[in-house]
N, C-alpha and C. Protein backbone atom coordinates (compact mmCIF):
# COMPACT_ATOMS: atom_id res chain seq x y z
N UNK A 1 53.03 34.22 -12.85
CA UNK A 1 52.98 34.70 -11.48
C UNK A 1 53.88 33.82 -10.61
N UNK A 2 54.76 34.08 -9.68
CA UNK A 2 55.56 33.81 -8.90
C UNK A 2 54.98 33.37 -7.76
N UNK A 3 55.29 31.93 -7.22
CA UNK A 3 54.54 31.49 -5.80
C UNK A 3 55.22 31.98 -4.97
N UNK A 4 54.51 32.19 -3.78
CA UNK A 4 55.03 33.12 -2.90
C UNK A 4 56.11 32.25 -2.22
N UNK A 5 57.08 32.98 -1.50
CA UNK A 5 58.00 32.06 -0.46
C UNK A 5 57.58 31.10 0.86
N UNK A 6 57.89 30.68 1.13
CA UNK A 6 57.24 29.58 2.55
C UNK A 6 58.01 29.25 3.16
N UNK A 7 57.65 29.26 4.46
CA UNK A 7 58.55 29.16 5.82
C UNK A 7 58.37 28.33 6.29
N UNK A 8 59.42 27.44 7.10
CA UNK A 8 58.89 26.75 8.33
C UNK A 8 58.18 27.42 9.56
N UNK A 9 57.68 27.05 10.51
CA UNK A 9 57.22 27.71 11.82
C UNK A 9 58.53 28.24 12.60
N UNK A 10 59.32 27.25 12.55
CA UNK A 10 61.16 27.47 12.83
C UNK A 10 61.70 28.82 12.52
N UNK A 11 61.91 29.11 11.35
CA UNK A 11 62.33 29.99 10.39
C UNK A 11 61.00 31.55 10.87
N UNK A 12 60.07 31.40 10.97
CA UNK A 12 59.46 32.27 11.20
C UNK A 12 59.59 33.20 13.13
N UNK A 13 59.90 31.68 13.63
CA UNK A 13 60.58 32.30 14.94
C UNK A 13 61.43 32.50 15.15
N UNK A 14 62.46 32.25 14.01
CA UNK A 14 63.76 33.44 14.22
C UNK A 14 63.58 34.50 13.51
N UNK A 15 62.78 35.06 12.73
CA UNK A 15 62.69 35.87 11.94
C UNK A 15 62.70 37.43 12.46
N UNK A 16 63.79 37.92 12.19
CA UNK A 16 63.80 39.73 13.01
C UNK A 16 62.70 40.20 12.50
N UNK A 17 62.28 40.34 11.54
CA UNK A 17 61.34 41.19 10.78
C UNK A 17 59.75 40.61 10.56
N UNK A 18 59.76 39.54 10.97
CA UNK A 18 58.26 38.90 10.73
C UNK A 18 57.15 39.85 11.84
N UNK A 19 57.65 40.63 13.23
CA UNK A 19 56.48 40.95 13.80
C UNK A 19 56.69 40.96 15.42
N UNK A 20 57.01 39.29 15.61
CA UNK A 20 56.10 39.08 16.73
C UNK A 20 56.94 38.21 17.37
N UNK A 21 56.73 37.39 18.56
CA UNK A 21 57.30 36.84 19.39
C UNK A 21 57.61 35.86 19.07
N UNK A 22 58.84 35.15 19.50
CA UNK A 22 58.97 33.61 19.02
C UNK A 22 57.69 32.79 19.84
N UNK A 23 57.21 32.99 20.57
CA UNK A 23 56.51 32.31 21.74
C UNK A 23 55.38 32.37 20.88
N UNK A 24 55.14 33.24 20.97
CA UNK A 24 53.31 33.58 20.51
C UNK A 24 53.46 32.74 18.94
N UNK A 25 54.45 32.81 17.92
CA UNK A 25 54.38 32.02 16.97
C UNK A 25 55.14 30.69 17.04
N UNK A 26 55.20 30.18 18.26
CA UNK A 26 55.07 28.79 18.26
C UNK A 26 54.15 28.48 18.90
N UNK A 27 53.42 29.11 19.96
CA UNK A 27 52.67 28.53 19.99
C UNK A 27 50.85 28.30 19.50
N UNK A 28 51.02 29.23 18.43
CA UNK A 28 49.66 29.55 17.30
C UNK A 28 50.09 28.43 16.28
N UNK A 29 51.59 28.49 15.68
CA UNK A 29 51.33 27.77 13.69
C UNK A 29 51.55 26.60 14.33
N UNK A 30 51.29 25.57 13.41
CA UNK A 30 51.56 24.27 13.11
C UNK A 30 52.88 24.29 12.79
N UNK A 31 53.34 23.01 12.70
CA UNK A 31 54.92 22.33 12.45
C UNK A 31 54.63 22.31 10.54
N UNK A 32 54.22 23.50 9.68
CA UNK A 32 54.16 23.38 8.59
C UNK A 32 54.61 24.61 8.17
N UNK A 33 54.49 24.33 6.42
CA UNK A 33 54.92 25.89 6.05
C UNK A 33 53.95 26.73 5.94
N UNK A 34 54.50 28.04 5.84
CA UNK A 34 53.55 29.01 5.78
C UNK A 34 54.07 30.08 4.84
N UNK A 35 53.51 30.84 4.40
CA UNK A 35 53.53 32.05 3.66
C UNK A 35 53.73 33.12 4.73
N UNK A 36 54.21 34.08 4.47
CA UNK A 36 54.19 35.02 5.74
C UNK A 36 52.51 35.81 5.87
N UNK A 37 52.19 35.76 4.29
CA UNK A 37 50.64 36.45 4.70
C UNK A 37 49.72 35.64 5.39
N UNK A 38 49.47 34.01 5.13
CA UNK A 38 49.18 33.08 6.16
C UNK A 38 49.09 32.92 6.95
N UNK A 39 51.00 33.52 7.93
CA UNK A 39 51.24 32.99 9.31
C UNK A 39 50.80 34.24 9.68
N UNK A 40 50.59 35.51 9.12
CA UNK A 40 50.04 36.96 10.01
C UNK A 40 48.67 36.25 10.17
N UNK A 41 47.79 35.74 9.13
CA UNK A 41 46.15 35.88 9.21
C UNK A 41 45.98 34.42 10.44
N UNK A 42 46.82 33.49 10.81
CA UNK A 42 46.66 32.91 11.04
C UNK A 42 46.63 33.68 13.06
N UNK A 43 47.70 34.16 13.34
CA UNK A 43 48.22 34.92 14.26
C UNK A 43 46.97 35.68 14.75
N UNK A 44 47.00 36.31 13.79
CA UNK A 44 46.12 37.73 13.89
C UNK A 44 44.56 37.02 14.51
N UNK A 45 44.08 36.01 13.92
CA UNK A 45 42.89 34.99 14.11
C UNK A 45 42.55 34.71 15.96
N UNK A 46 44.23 34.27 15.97
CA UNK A 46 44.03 33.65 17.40
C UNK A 46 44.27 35.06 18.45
N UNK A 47 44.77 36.28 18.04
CA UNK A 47 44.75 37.05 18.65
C UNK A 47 43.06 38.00 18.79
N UNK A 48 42.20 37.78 18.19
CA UNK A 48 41.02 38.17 18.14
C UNK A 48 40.26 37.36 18.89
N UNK A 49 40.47 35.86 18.44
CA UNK A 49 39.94 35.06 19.35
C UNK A 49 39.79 35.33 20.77
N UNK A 50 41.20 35.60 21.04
CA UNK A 50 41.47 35.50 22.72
C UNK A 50 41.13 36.97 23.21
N UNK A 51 41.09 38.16 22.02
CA UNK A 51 40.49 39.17 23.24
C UNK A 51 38.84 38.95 23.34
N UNK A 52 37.95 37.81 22.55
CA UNK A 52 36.35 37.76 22.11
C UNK A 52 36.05 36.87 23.18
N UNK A 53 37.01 36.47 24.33
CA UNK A 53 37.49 35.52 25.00
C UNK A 53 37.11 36.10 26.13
N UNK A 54 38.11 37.04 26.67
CA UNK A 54 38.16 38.14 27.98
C UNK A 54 36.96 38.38 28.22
């Protein structure tokens, strides 16, 4: 089985195709790598958070 690829947080905010804002994914991941399925669940987390918030 093949490990998946891993990003910097960097690399994920330039990324055309990852999704989402450079903003919103700097300011959710850590200065680490990530998997892209990671940095969605990680994203996706703090975006639930903040509408359980409102």
């Amino acid at each position: 089985m093949e490990k998946e690829a891993e990003f910097s947080r960097e690399q994920l905010m330039k990324s055309k195709t990852f999704g989402h804002g450079s903003d919103l994914i700097g300011a959710v991941l850590e200065d680490k790598l990530y998997t892209k399925k990671a940095a969605e669940k990680e994203i996706q987390a703090y975006l639930t958070e903040e509408r359980k918030e409102n």
